[in-house]
Structures are given as C-alpha cells and as structure tokens.
C-alpha atoms as a PDB file:
ATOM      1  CA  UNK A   1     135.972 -59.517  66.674  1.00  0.00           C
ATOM      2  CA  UNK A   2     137.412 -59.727  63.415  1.00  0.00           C
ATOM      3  CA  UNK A   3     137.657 -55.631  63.427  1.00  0.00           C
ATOM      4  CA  UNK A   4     139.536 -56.003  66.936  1.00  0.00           C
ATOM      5  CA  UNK A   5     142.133 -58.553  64.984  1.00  0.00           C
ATOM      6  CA  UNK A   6     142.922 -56.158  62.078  1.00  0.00           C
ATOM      7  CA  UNK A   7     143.414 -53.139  64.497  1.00  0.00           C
ATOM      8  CA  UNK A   8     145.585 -54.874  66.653  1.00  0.00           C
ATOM      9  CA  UNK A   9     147.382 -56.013  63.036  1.00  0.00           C
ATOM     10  CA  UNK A  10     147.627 -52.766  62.101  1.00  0.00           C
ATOM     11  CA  UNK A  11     149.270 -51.264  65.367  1.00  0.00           C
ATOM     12  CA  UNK A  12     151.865 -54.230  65.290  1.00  0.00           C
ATOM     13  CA  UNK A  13     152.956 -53.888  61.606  1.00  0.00           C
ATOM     14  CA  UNK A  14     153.067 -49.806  62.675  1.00  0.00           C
ATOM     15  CA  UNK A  15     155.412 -50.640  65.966  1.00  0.00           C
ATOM     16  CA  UNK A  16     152.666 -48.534  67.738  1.00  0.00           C
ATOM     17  CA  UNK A  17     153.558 -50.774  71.014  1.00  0.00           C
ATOM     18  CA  UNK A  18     152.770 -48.646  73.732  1.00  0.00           C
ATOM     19  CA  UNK A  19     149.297 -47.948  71.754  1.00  0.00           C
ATOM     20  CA  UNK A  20     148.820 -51.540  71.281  1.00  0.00           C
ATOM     21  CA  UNK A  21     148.932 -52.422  74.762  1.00  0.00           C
ATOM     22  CA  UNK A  22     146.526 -49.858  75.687  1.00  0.00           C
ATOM     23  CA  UNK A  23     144.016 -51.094  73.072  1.00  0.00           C
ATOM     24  CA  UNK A  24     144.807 -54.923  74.573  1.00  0.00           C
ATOM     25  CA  UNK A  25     143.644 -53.396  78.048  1.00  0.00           C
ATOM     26  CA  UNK A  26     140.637 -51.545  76.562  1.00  0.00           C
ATOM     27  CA  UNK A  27     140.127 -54.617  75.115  1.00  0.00           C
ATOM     28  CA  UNK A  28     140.490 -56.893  78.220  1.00  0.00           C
ATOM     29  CA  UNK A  29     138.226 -54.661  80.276  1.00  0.00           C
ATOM     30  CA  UNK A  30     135.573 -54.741  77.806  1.00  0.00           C
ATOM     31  CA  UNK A  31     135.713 -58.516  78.314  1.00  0.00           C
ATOM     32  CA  UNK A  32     135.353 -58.061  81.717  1.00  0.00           C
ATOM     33  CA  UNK A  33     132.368 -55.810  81.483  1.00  0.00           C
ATOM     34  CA  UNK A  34     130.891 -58.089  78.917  1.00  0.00           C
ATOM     35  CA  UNK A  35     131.385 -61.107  81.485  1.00  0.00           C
ATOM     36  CA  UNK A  36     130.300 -58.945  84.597  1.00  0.00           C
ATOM     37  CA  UNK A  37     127.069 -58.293  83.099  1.00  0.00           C
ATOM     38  CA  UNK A  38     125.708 -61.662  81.947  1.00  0.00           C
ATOM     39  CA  UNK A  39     126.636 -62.872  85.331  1.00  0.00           C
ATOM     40  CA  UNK A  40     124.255 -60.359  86.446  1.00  0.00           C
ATOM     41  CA  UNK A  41     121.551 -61.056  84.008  1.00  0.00           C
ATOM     42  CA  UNK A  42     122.028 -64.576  85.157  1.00  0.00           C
ATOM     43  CA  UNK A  43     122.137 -63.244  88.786  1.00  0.00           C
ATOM     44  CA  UNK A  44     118.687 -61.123  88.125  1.00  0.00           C
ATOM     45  CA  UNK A  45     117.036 -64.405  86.365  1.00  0.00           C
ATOM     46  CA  UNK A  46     117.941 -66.853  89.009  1.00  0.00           C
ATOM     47  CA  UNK A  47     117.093 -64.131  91.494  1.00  0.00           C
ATOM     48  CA  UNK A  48     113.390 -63.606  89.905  1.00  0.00           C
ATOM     49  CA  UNK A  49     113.081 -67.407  89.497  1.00  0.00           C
ATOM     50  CA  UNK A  50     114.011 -67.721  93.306  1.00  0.00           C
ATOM     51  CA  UNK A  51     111.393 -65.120  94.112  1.00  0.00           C
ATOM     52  CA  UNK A  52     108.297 -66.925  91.732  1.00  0.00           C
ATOM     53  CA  UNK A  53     109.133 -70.018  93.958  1.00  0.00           C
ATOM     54  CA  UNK A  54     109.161 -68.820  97.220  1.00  0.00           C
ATOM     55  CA  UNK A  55     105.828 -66.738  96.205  1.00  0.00           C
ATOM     56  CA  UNK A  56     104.205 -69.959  95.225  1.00  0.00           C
ATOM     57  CA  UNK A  57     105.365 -71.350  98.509  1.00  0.00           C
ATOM     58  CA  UNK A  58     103.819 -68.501 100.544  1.00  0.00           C
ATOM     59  CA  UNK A  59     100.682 -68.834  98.809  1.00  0.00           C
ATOM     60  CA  UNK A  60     100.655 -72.677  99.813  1.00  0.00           C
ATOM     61  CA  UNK A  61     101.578 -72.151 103.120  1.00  0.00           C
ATOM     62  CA  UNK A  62      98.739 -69.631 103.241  1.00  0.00           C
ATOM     63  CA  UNK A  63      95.881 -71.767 102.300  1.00  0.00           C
ATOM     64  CA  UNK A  64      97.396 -74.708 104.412  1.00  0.00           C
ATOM     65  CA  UNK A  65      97.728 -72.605 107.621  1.00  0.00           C
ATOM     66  CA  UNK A  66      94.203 -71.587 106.823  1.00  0.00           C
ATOM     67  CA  UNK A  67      92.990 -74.493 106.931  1.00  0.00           C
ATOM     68  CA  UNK A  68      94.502 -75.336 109.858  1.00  0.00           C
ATOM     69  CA  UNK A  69      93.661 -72.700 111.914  1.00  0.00           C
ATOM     70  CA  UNK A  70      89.663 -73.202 110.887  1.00  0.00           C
ATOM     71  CA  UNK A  71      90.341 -77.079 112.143  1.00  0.00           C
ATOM     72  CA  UNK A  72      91.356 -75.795 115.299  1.00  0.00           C
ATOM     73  CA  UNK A  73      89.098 -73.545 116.328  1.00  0.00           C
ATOM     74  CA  UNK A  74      86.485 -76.264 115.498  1.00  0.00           C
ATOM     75  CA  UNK A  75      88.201 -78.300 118.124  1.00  0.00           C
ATOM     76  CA  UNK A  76      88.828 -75.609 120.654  1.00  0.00           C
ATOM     77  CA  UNK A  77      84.991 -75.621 120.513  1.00  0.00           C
ATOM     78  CA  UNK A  78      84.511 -78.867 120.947  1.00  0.00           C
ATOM     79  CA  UNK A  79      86.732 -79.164 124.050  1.00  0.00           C
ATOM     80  CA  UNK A  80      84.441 -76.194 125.553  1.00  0.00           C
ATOM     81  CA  UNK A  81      81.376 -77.892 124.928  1.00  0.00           C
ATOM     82  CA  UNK A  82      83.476 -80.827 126.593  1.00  0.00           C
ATOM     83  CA  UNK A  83      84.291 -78.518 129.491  1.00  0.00           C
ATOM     84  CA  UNK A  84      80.618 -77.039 130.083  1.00  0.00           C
ATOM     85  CA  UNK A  85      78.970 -80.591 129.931  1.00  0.00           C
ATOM     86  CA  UNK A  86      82.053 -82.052 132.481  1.00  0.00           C
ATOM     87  CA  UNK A  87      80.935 -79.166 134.945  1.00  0.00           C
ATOM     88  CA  UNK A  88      77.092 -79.646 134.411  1.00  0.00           C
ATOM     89  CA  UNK A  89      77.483 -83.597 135.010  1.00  0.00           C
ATOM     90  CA  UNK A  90      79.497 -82.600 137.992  1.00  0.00           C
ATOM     91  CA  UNK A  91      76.446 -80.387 139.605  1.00  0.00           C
ATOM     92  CA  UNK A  92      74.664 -83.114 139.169  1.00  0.00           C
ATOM     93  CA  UNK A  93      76.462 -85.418 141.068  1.00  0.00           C
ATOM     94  CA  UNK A  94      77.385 -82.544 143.717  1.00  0.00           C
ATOM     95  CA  UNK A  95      73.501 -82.177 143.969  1.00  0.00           C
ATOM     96  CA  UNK A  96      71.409 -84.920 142.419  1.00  0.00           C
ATOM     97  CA  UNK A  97      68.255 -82.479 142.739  1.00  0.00           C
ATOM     98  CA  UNK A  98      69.732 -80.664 140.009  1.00  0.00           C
ATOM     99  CA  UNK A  99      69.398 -83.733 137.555  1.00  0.00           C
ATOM    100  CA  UNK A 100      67.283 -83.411 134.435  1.00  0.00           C
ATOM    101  CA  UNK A 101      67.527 -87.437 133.353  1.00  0.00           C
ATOM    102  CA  UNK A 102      66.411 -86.143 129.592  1.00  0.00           C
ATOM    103  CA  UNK A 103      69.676 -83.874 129.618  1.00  0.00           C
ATOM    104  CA  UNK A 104      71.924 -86.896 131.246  1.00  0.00           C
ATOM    105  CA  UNK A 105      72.385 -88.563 127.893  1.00  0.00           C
ATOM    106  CA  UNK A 106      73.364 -85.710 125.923  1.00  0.00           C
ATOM    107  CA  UNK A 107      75.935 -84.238 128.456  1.00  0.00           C
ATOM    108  CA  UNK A 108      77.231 -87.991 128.516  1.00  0.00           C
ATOM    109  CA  UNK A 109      77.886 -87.896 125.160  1.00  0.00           C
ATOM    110  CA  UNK A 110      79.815 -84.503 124.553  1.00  0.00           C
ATOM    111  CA  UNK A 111      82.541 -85.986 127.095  1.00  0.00           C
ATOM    112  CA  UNK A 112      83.435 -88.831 125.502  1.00  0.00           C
ATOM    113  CA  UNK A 113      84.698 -87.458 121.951  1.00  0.00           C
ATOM    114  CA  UNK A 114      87.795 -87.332 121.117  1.00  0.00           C
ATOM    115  CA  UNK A 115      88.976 -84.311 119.769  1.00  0.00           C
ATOM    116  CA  UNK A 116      91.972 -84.377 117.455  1.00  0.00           C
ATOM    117  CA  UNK A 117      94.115 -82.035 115.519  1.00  0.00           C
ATOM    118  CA  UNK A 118      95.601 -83.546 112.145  1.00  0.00           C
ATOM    119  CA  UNK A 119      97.078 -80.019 110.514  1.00  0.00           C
ATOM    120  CA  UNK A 120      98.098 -79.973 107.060  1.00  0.00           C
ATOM    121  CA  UNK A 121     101.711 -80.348 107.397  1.00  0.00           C
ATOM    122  CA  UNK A 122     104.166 -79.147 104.702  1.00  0.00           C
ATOM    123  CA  UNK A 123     107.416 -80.586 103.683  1.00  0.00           C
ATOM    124  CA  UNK A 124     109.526 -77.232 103.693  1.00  0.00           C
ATOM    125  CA  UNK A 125     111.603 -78.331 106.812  1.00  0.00           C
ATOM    126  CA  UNK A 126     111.953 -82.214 105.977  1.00  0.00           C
ATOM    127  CA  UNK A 127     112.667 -81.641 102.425  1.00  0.00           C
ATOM    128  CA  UNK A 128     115.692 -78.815 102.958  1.00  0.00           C
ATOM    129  CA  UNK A 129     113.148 -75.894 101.107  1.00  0.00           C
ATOM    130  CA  UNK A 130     113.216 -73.639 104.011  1.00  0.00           C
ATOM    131  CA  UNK A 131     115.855 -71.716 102.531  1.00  0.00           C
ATOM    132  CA  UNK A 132     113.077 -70.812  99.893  1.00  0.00           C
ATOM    133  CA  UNK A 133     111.655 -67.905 102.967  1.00  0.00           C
ATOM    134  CA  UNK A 134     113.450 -64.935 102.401  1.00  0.00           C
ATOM    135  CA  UNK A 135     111.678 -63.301 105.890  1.00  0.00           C
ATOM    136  CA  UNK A 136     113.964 -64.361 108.632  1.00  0.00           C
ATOM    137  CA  UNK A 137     111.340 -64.001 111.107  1.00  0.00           C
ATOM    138  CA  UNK A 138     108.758 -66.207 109.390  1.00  0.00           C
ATOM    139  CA  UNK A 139     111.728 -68.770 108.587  1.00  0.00           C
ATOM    140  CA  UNK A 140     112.377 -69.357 112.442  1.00  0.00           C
ATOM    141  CA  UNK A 141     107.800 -69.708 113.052  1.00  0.00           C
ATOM    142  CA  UNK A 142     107.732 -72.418 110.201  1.00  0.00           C
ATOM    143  CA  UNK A 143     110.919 -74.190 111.879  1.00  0.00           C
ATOM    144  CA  UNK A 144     109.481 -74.492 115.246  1.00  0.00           C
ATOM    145  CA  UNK A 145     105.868 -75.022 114.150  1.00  0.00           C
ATOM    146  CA  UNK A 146     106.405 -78.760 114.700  1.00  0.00           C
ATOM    147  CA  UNK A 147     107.286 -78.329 118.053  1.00  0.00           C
ATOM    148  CA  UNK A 148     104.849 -76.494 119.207  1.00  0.00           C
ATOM    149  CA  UNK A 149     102.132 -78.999 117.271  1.00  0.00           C
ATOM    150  CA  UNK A 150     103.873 -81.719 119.599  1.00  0.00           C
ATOM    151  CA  UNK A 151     102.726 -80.028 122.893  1.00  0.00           C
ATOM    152  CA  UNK A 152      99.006 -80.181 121.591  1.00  0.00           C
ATOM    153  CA  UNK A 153      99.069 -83.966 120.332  1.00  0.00           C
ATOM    154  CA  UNK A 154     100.394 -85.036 123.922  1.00  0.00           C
ATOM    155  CA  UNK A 155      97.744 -83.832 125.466  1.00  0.00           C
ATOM    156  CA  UNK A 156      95.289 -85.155 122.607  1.00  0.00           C
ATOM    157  CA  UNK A 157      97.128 -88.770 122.808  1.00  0.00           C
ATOM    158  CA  UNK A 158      96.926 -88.407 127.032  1.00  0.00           C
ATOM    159  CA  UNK A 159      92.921 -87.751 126.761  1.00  0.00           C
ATOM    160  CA  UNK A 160      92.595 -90.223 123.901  1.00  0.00           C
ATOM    161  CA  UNK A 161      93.893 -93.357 126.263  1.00  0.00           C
ATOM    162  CA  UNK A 162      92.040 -92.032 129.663  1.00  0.00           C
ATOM    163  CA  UNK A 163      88.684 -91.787 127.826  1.00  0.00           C
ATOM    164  CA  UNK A 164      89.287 -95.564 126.005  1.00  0.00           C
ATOM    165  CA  UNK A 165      90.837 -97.299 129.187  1.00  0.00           C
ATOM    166  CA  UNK A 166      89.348 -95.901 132.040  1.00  0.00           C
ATOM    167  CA  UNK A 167      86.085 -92.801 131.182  1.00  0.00           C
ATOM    168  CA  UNK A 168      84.227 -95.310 128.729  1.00  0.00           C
ATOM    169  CA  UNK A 169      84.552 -98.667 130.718  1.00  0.00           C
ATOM    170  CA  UNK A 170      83.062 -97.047 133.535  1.00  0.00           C
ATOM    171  CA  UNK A 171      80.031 -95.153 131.581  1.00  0.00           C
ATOM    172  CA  UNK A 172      79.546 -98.734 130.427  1.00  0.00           C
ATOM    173  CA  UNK A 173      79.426-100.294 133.945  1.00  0.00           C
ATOM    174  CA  UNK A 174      77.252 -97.903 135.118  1.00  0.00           C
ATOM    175  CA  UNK A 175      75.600 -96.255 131.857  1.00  0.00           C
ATOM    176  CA  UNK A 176      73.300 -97.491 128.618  1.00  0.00           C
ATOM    177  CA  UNK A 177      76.147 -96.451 126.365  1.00  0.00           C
ATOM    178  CA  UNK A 178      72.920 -97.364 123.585  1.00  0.00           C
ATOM    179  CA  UNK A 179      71.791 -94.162 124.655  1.00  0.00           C
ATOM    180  CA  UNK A 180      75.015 -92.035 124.183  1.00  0.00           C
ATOM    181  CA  UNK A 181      75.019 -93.903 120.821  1.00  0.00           C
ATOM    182  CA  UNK A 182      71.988 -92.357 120.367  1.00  0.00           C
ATOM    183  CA  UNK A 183      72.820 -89.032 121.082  1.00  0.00           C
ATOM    184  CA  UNK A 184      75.927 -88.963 118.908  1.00  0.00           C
ATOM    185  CA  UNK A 185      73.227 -89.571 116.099  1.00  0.00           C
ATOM    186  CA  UNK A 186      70.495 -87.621 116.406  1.00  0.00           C
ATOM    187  CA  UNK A 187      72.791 -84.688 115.505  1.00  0.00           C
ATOM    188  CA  UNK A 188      74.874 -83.881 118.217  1.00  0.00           C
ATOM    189  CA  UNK A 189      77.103 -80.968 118.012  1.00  0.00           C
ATOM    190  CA  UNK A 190      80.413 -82.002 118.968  1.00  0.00           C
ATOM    191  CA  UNK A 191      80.144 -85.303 116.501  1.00  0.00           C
ATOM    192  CA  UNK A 192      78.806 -83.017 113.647  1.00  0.00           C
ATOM    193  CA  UNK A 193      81.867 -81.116 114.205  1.00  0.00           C
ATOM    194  CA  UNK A 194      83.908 -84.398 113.795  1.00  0.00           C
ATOM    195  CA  UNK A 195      82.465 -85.063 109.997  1.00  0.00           C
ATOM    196  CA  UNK A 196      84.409 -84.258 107.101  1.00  0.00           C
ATOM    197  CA  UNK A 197      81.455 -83.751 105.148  1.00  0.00           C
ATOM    198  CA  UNK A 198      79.048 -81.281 107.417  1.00  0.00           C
ATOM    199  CA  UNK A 199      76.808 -80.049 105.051  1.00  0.00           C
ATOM    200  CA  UNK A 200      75.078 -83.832 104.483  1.00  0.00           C
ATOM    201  CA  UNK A 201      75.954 -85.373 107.941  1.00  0.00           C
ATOM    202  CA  UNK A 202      73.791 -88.274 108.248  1.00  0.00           C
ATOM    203  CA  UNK A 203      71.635 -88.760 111.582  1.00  0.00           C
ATOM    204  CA  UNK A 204      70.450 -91.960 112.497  1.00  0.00           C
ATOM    205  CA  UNK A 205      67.565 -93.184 114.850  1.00  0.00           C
ATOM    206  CA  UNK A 206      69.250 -96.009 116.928  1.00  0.00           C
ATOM    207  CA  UNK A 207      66.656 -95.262 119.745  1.00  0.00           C
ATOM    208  CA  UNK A 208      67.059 -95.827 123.257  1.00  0.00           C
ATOM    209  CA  UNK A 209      67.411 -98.418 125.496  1.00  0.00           C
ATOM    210  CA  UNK A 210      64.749-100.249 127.584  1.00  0.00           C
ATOM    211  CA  UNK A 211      67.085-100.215 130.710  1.00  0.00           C
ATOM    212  CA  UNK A 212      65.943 -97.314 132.837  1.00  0.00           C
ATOM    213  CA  UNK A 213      69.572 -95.655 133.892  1.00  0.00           C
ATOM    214  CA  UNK A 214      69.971 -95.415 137.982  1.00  0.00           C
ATOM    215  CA  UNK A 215      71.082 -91.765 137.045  1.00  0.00           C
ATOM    216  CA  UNK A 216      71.545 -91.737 141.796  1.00  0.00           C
ATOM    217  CA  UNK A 217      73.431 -94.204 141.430  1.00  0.00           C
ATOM    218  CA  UNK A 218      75.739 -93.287 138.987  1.00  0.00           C
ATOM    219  CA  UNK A 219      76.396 -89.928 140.183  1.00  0.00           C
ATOM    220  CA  UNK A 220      76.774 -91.468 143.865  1.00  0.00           C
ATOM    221  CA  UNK A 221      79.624 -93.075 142.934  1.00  0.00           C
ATOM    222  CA  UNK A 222      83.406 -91.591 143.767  1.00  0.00           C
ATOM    223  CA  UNK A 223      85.044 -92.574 140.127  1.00  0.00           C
ATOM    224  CA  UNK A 224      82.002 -90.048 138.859  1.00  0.00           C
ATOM    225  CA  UNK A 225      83.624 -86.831 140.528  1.00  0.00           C
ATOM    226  CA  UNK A 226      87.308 -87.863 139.688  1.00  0.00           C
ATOM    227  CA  UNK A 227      86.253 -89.005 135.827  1.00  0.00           C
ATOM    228  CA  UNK A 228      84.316 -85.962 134.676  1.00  0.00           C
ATOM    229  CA  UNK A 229      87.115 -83.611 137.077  1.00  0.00           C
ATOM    230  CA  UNK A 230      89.279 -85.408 134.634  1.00  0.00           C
ATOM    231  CA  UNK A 231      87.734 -84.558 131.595  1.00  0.00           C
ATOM    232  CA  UNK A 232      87.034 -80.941 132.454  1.00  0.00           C
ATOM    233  CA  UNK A 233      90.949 -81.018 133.470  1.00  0.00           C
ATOM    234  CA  UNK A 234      92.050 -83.271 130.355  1.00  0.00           C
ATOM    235  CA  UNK A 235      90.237 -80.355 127.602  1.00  0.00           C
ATOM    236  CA  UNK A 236      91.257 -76.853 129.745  1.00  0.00           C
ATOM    237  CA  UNK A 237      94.908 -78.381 129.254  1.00  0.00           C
ATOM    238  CA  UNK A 238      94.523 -79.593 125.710  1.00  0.00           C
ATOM    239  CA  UNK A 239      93.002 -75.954 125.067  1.00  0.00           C
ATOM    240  CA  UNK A 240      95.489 -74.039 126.919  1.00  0.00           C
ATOM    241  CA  UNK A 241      98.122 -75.890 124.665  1.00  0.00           C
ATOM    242  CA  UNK A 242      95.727 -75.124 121.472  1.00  0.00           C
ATOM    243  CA  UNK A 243      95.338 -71.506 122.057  1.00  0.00           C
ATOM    244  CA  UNK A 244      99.274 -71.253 122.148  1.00  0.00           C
ATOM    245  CA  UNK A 245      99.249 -72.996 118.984  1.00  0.00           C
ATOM    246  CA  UNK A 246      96.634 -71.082 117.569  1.00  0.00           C
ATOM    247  CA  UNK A 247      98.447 -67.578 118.648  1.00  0.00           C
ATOM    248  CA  UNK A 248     101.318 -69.184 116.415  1.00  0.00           C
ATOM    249  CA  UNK A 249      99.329 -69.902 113.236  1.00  0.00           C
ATOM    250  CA  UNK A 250      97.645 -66.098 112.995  1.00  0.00           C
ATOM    251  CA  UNK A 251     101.638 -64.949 113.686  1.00  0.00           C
ATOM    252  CA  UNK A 252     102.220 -67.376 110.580  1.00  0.00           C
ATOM    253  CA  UNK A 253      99.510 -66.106 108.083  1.00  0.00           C
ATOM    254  CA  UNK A 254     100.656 -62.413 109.253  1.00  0.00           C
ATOM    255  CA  UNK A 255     103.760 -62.445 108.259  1.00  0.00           C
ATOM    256  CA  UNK A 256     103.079 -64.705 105.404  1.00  0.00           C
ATOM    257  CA  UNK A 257     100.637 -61.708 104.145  1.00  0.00           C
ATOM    258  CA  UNK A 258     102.749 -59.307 104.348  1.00  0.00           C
ATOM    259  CA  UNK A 259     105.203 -60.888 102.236  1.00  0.00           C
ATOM    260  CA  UNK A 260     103.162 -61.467  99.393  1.00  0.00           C
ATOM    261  CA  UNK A 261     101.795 -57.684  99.890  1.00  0.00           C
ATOM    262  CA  UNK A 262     105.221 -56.831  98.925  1.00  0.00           C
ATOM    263  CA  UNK A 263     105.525 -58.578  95.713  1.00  0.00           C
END
C-alpha cells in the first residue's frame, strides 16, 4: 500500500491527471477483486462446512432408519404370527374336532401381545435442521415421515385398548390366563421378539394350572368368533398400515445412500 501512495504522489506532483485517475480505477477494481474473492473463500468454507454437517446428518439418519426398519419387520412378524394363530383358534371354534387342547394355550397366547412400534425419531423437523438436506426429494420423505408413523400408532393404540378392555377380560372369564402366562415364558416367539435383550431372554417355569379349561365351551361361545375375527382384523390393518410405512423407510435409506455415495 505504501508503493500505491507514492505512485499516486508522484502522478499528482507530475499533473499526470488523466493517468492518475486511471491508476485510481485500476486501483479500485483490484479492491474489488481482492473483496470478491475472500467472499468466495468464505463462500467455499461455509459451503464445505455446510456439506460436513449435512453428511454427518445423513449418516445419523442412516443408522436410525436402520434401526427402525429392523424394529418393524420384527413386528410385522409378530402381527402374522398374530394373524395365523387368530385363524387357527377360529377353526377350532368353527369345528371343535379340529382342537388340539396342548396347542390351545400357545395360540392363546400369540393373540394377546401387543405389538408396538417406538422408531427412533430425529429432531431435524422440530428443531428447524431440515434445511441441512440438500436432496429435495429426501427433504419432502423426512417431512412427512411423521405422518405416515401416525397412521401405524392408531391402529397400534386401537388394538392396544380392544385387547385390555374387551379380548383379555373375556380369555379370563372363560380361560386359565395362568396358562397363557405360562406360555409367554417358556419361550414363546412373539414375547421373545418383545425383549430388548434377545440373546439372554430369561424363561421361566410358572407351570400350569390345576383347572382343566372347558376348551367346548369356550369356543361355543359367540364373543369367541367376533374376538379372534377381531384380532385377525385388528393385525391385517395394523400391517397393511406397517408395510406402507415400511415402503417409506427403504425409499429413505435409498436416497439417503445415494447421497453419501456422492460425497
């Protein structure tokens, strides 16, 4: 700068006026560069700093939607073991030849769990981060993702209060529940599936109950037909509505690989 001041010193002592004022634009333009390109440095920076946090957030998102789509497929399974014990109990009580009292107990017991849902839920959308997703198209998935969770829950919550108020008070009118109890922990399926901890599920020997079950008369009744129609009805819905979700989730990690392909 101080070789800029002693030219343009020079040139005014000279009257060089006409070259002065060229030099003063040369002069201002080279500001202007200077200026243009740290705001693009600064522009590049921010830009890669954007980019590191949005690739941090796609790898997040990818190991939470991960784990979310394992938990669900656990609990689509569960609602189909639901569904294929619901129609055996119902041959049974459209033909009580057909009843095998050893299997009663067992099929019993995979109707009246409760599968639920409980996705690891990120706060992109709550928190104002969603700007963070460059992919449009991925942007507008995550953004609806919480209304399309709300469709399965309803149907979770609407199974949840039919098997409390009304399935299990009339397995317990008509039903050793002792023995379902039993079931559950010997090492039933759909209540291994429940436990965080799998590998070193504990099973218990509660052992059955001296009450011999009137298995006739329990299937002779009408709430029998309508109760397990209801829980064969109750999962196909809540699985219908799952597999929609599900759809949504592989859509999610897609795109969400593909972006981090490209970094």
């Amino acid at each position: 700068m101080k070789l800029f001041r002693t030219v343009r010193a020079h040139m005014l002592k000279e009257n060089r006026f006409s070259r002065y004022f060229l030099y003063a634009i040369g002069e201002i333009v080279l500001v202007v560069i200077g200026i243009l390109i740290a705001l693009q440095l600064n522009l590049l920076k921010e830009e890669r700093n954007q980019r590191r946090q949005e690739v941090q957030t796609l790898e997040q998102l990818h190991d939470e939607f991960t784990s979310n789509l394992m938990q669900l497929d656990e609990k689509i399974a569960m609602r189909k073991i639901m569904i294929n014990a619901g129609i055996q109990l119902l041959a049974y009580h459209d033909d009580p030849s057909l009843i095998v009292p050893d299997s009663v107990e067992t099929y019993i017991a995979r109707t009246t769990v409760s599968p639920t849902f409980d996705p690891v839920t990120n706060d992109l959308i709550t928190s104002g981060r969603l700007y963070l997703i460059s992919n449009m198209a991925l942007r507008r998935k995550l953004s609806t993702w919480t209304s399309e969770l709300v469709q399965v829950t309803e149907e979770e919550e609407a199974w949840i209060g039919l098997n409390r108020n009304v399935y299990a008070p009339f397995l317990r009118a008509y039903y050793p529940m002792r023995n379902v109890h039993a079931a559950k922990w010997s090492g039933l399926d759909v209540v291994r599936t429940i436990m965080l901890d799998k590998k070193n599920a504990v099973n218990m020997d509660i052992s059955r109950s001296r009450r011999t079950p009137d298995l006739a008369a329990l299937f002779a009744r009408p709430e029998a037909e309508d109760l397990l129609s209801t829980v064969v009805s109750a999962s196909l819905f809540a699985n219908r509505q799952s597999e929609a979700l599900r759809a949504s989730i592989v859509e999610i990690l897609d795109l969400i690989d593909a972006e981090l392909k490209n970094d």
